[in-house]
PDB file of N, CA and C in Angstrom:
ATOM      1  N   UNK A   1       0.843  -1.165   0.000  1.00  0.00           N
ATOM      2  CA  UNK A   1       0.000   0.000   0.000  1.00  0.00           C
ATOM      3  C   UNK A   1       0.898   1.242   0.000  1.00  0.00           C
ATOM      4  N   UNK A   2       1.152   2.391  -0.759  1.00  0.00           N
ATOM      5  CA  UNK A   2       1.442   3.322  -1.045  1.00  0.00           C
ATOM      6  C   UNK A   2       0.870   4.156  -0.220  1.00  0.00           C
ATOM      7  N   UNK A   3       1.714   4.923   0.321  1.00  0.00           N
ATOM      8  CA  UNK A   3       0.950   6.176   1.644  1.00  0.00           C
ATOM      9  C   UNK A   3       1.856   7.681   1.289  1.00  0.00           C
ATOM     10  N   UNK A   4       1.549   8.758   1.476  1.00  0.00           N
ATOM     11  CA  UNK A   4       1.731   9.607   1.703  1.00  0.00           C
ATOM     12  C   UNK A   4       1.178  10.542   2.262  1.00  0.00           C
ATOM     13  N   UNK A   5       2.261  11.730   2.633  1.00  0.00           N
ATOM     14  CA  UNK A   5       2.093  12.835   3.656  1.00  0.00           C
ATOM     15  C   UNK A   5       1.348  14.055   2.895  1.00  0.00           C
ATOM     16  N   UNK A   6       0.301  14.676   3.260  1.00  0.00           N
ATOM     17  CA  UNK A   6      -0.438  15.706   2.940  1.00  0.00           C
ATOM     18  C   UNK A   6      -0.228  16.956   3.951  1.00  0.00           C
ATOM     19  N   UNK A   7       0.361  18.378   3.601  1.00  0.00           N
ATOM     20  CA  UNK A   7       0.309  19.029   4.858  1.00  0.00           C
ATOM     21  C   UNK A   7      -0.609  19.849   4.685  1.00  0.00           C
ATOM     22  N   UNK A   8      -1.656  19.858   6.106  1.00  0.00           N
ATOM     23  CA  UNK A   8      -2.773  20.752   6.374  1.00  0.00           C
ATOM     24  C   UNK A   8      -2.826  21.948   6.849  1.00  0.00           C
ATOM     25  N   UNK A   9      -1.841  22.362   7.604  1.00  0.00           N
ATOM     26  CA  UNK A   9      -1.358  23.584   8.336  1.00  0.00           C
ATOM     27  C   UNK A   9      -0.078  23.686   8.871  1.00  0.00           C
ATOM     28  N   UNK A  10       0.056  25.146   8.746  1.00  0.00           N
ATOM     29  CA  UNK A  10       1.326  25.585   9.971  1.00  0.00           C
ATOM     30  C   UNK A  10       0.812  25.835  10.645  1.00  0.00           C
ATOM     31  N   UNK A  11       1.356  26.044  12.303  1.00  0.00           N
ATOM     32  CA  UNK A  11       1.240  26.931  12.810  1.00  0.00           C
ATOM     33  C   UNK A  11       2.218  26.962  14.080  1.00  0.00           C
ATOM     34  N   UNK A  12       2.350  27.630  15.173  1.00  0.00           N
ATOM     35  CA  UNK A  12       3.404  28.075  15.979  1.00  0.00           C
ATOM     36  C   UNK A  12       2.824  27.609  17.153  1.00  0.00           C
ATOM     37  N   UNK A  13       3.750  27.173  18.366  1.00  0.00           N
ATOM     38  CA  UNK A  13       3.442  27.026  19.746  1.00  0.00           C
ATOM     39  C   UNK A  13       4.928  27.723  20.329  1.00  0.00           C
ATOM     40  N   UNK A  14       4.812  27.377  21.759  1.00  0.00           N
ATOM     41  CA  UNK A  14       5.672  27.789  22.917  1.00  0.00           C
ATOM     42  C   UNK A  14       5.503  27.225  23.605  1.00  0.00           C
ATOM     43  N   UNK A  15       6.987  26.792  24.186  1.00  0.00           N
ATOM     44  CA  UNK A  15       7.287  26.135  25.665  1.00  0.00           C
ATOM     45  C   UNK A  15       6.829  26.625  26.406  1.00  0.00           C
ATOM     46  N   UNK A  16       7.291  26.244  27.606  1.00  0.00           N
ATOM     47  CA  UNK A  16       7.078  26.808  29.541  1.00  0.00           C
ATOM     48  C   UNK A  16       8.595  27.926  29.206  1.00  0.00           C
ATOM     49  N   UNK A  17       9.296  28.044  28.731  1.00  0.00           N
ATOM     50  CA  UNK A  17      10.381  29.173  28.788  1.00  0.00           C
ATOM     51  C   UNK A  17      10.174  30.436  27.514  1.00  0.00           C
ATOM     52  N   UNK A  18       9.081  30.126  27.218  1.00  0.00           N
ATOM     53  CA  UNK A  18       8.539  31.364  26.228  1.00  0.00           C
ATOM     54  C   UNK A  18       8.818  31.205  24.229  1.00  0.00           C
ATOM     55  N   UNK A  19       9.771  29.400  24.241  1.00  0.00           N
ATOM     56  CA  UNK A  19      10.433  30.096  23.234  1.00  0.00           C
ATOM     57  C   UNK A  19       9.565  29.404  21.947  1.00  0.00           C
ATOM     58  N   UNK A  20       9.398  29.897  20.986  1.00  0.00           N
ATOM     59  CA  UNK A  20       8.433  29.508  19.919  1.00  0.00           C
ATOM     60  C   UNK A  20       9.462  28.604  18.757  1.00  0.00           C
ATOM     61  N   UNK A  21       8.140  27.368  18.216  1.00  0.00           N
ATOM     62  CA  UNK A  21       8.515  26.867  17.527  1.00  0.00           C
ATOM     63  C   UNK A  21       7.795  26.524  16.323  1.00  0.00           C
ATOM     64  N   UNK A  22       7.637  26.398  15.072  1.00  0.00           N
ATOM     65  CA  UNK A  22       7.063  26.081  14.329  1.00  0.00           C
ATOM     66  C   UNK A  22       6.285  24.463  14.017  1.00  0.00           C
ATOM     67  N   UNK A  23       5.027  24.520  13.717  1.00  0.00           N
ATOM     68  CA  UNK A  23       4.677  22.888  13.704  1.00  0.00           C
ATOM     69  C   UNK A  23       4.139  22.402  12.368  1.00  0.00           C
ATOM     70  N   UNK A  24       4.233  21.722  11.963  1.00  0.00           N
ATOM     71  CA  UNK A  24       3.422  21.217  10.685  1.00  0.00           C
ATOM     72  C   UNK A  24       2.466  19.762  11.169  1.00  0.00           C
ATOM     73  N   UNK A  25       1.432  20.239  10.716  1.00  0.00           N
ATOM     74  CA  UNK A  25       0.311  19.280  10.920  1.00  0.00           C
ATOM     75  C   UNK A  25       0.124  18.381   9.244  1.00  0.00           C
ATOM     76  N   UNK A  26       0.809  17.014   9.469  1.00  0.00           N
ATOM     77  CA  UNK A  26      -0.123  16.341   7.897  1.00  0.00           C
ATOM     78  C   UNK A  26      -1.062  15.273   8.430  1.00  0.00           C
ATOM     79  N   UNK A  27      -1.710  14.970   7.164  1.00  0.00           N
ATOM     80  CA  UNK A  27      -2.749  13.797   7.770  1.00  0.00           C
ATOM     81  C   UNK A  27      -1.968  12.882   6.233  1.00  0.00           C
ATOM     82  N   UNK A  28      -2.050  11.371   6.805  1.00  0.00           N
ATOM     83  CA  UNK A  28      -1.778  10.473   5.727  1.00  0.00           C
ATOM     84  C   UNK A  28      -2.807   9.923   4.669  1.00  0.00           C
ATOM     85  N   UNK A  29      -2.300   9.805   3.511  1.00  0.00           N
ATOM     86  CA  UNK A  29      -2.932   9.537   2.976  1.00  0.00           C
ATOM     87  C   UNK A  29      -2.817   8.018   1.903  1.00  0.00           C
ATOM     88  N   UNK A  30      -3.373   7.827   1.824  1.00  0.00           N
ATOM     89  CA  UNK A  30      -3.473   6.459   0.740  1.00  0.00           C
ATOM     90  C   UNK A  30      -3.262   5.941  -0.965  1.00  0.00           C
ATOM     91  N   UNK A  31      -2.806   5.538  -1.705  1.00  0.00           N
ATOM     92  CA  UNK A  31      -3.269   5.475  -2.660  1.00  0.00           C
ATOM     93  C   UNK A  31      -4.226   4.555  -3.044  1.00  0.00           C
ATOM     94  N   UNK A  32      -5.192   4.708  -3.672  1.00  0.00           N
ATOM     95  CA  UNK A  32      -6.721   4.072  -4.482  1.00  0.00           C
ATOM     96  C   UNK A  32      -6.672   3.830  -5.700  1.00  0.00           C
ATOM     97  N   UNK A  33      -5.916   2.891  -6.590  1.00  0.00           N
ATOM     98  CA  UNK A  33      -6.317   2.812  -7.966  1.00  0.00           C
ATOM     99  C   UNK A  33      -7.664   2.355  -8.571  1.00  0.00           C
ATOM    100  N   UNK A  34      -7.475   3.536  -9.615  1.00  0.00           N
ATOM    101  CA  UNK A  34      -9.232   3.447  -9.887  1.00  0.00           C
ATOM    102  C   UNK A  34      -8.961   2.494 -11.147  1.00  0.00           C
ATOM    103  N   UNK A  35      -9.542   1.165 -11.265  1.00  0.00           N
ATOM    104  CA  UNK A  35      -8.979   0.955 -12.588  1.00  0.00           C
ATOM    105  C   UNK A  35     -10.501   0.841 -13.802  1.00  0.00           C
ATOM    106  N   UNK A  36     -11.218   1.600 -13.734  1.00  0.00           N
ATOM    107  CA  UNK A  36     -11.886   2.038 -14.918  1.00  0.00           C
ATOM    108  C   UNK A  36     -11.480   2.934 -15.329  1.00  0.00           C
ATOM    109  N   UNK A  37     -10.864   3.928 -14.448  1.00  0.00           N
ATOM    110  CA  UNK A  37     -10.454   5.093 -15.448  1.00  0.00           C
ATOM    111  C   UNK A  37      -9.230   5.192 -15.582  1.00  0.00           C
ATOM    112  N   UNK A  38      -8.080   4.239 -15.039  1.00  0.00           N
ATOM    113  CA  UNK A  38      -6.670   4.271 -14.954  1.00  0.00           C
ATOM    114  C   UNK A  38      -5.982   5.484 -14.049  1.00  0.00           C
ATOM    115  N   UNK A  39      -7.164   6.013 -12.914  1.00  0.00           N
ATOM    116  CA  UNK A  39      -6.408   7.168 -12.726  1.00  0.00           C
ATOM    117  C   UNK A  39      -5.893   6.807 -11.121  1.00  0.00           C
ATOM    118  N   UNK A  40      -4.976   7.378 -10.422  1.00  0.00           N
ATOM    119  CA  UNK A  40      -4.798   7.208  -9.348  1.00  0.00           C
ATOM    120  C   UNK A  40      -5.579   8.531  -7.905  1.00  0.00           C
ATOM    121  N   UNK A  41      -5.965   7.678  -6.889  1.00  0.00           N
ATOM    122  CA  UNK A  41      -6.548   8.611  -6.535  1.00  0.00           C
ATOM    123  C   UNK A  41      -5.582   8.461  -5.208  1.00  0.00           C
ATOM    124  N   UNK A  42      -6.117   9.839  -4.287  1.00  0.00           N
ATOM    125  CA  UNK A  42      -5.358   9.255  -2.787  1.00  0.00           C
ATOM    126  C   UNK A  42      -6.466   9.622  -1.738  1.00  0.00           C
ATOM    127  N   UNK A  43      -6.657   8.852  -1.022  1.00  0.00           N
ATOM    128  CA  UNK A  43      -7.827   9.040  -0.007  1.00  0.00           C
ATOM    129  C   UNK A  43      -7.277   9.022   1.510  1.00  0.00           C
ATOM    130  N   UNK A  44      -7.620   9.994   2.492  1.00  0.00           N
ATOM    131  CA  UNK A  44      -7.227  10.068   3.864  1.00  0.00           C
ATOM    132  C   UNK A  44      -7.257   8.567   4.578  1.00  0.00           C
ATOM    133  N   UNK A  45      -6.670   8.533   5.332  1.00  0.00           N
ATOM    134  CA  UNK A  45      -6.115   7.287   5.796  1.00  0.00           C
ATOM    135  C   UNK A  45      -7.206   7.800   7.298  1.00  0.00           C
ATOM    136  N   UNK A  46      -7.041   8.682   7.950  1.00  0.00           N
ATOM    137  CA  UNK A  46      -7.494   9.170   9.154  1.00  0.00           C
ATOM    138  C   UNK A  46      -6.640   9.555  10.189  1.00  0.00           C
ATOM    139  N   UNK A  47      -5.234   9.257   9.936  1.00  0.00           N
ATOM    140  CA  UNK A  47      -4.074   8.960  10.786  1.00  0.00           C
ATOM    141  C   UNK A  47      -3.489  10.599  10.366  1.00  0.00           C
ATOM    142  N   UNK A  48      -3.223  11.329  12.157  1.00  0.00           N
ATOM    143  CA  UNK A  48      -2.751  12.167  11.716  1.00  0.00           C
ATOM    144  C   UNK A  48      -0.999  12.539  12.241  1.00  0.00           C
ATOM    145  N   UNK A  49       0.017  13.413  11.926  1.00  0.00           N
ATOM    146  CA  UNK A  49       0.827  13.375  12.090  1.00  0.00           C
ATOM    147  C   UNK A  49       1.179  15.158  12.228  1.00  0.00           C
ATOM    148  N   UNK A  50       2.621  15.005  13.581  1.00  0.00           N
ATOM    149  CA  UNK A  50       2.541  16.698  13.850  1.00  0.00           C
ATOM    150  C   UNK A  50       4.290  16.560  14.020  1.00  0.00           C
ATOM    151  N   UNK A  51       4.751  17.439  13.044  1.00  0.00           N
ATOM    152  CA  UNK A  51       6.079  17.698  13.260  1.00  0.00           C
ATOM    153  C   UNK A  51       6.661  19.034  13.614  1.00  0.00           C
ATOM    154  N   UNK A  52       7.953  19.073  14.171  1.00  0.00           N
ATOM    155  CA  UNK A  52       8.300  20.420  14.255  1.00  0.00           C
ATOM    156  C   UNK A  52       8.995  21.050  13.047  1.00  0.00           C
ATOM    157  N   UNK A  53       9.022  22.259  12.534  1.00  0.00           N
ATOM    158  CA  UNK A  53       9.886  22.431  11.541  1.00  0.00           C
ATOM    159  C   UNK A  53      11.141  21.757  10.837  1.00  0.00           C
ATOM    160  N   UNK A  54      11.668  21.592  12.339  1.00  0.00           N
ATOM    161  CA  UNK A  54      13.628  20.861  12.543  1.00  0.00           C
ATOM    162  C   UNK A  54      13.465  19.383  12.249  1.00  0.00           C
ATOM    163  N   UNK A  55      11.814  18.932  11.681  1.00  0.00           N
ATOM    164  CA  UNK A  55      12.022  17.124  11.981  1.00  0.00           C
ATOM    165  C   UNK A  55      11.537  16.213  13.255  1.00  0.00           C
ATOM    166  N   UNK A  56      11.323  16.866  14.139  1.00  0.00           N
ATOM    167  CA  UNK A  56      11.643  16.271  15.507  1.00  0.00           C
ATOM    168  C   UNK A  56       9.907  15.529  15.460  1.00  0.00           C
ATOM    169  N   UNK A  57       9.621  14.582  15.590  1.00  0.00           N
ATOM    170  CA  UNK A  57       7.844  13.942  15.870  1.00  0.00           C
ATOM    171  C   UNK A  57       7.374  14.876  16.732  1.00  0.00           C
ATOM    172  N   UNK A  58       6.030  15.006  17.389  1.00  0.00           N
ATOM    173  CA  UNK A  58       5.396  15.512  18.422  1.00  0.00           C
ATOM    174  C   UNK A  58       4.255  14.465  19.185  1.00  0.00           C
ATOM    175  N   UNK A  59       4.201  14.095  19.692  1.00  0.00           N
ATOM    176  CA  UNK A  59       2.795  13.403  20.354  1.00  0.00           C
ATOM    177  C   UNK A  59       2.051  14.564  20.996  1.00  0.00           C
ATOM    178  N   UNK A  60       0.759  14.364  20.505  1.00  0.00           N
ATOM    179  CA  UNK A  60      -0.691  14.652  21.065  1.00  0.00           C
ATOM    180  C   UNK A  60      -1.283  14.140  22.214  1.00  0.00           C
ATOM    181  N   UNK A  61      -1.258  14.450  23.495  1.00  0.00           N
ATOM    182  CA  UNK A  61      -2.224  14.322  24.502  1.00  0.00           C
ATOM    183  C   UNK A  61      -3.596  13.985  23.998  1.00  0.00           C
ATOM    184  N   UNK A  62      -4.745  12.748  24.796  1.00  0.00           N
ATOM    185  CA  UNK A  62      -6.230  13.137  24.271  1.00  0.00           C
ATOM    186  C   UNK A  62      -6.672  14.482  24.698  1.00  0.00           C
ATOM    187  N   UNK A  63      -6.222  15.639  25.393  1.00  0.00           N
ATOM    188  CA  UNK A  63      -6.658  16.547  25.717  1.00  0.00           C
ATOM    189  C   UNK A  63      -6.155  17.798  24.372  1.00  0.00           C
ATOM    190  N   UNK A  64      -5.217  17.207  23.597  1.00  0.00           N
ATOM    191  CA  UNK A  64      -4.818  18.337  22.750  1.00  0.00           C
ATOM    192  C   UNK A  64      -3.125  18.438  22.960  1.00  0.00           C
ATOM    193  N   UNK A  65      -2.461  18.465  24.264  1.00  0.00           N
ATOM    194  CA  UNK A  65      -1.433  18.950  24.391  1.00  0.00           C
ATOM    195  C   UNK A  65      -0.693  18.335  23.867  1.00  0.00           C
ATOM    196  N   UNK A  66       0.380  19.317  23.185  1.00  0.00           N
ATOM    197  CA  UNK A  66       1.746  18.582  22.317  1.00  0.00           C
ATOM    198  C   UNK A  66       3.068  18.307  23.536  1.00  0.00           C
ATOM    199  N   UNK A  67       3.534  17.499  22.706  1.00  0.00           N
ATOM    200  CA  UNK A  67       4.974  17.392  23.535  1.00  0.00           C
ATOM    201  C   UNK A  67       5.850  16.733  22.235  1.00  0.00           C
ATOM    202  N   UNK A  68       7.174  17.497  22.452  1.00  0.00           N
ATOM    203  CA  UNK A  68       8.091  16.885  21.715  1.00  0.00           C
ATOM    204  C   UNK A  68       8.090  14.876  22.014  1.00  0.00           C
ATOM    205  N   UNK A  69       8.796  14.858  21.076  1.00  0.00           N
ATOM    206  CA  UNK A  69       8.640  12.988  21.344  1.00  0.00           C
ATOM    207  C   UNK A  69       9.202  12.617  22.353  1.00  0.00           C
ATOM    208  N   UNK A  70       9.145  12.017  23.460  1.00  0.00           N
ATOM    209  CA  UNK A  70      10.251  11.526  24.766  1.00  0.00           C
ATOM    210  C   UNK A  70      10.595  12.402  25.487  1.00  0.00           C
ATOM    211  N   UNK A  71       9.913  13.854  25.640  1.00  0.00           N
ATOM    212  CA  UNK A  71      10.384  14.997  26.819  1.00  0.00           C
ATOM    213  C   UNK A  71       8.638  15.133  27.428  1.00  0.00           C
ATOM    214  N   UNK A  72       9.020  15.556  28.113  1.00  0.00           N
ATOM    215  CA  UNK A  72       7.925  15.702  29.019  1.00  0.00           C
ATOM    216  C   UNK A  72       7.431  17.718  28.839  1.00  0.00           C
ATOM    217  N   UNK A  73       8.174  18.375  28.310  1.00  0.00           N
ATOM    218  CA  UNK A  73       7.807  19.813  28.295  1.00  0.00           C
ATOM    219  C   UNK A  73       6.527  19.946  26.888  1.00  0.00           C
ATOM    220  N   UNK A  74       5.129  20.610  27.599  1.00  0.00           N
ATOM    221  CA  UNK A  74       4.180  20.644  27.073  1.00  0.00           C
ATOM    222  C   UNK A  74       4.496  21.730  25.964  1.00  0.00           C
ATOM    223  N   UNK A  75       3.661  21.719  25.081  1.00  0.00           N
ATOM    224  CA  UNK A  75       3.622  22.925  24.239  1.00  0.00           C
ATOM    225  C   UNK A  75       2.653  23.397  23.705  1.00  0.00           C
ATOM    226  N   UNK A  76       2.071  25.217  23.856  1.00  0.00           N
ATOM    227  CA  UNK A  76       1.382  25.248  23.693  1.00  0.00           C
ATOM    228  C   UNK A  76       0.956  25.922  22.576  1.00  0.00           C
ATOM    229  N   UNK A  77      -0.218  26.092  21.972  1.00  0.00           N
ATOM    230  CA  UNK A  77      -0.272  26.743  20.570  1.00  0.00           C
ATOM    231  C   UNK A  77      -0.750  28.198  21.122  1.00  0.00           C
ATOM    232  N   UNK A  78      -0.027  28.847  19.996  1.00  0.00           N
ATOM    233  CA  UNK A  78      -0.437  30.520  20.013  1.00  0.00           C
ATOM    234  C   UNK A  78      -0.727  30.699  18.933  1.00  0.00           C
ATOM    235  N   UNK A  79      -1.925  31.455  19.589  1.00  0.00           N
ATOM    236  CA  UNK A  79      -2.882  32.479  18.834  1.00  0.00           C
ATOM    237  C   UNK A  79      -2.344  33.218  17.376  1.00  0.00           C
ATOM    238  N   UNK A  80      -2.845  32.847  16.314  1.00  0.00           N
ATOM    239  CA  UNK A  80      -2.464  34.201  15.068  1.00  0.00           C
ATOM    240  C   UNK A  80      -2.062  35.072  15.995  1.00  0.00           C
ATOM    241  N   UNK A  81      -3.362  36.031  16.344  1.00  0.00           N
ATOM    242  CA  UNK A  81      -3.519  37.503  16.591  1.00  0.00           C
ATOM    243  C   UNK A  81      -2.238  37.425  17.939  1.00  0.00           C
ATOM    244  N   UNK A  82      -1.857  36.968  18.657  1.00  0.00           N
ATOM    245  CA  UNK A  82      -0.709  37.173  19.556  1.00  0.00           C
ATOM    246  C   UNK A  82       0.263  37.230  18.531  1.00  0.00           C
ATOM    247  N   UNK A  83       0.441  36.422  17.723  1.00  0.00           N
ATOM    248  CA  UNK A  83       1.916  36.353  17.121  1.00  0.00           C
ATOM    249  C   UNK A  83       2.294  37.156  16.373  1.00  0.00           C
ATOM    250  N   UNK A  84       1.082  37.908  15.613  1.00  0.00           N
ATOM    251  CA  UNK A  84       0.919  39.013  14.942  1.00  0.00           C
ATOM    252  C   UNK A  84       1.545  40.324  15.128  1.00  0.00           C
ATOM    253  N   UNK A  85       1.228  40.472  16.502  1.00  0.00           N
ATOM    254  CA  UNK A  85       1.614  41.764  16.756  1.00  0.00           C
ATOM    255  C   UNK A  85       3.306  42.213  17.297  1.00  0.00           C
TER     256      UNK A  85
END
């Protein structure tokens, strides 16, 4: 089965020491060959995936909260309009 990465968003969080990092959110996806029409399709898998800019994985809390992979320091997302200004 053929899978690939789709990215859905950026966006930015911060540690407990203030310092901001960039995240990319993809969701996986599938390939579907259609074979009446020879075309290839790709359909969401449901499985989603959150990286930091640098590479590093992130795990999701069921409550939402990120954490780098294997550290225990939460991270939290900020606001557009904070980052904005």
């Amino acid at each position: 089965m053929d899978k690939k990465l789709h990215r859905l968003e950026t966006f930015r969080v911060q540690d407990l020491h203030g310092a901001t990092y960039k995240v990319h959110a993809y969701e996986h996806l599938t390939r579907v060959d259609n074979l009446l029409d020879m075309q290839t399709q790709w359909e969401p898998t449901g499985e989603f995936e959150y990286k930091l800019a640098t590479g590093e994985h992130l795990e999701v809390d069921e409550d939402g909260t990120m954490y780098v992979a294997g550290s225990g320091m939460p991270l939290q997302r900020v606001s557009p309009s904070a980052h904005a200004m």
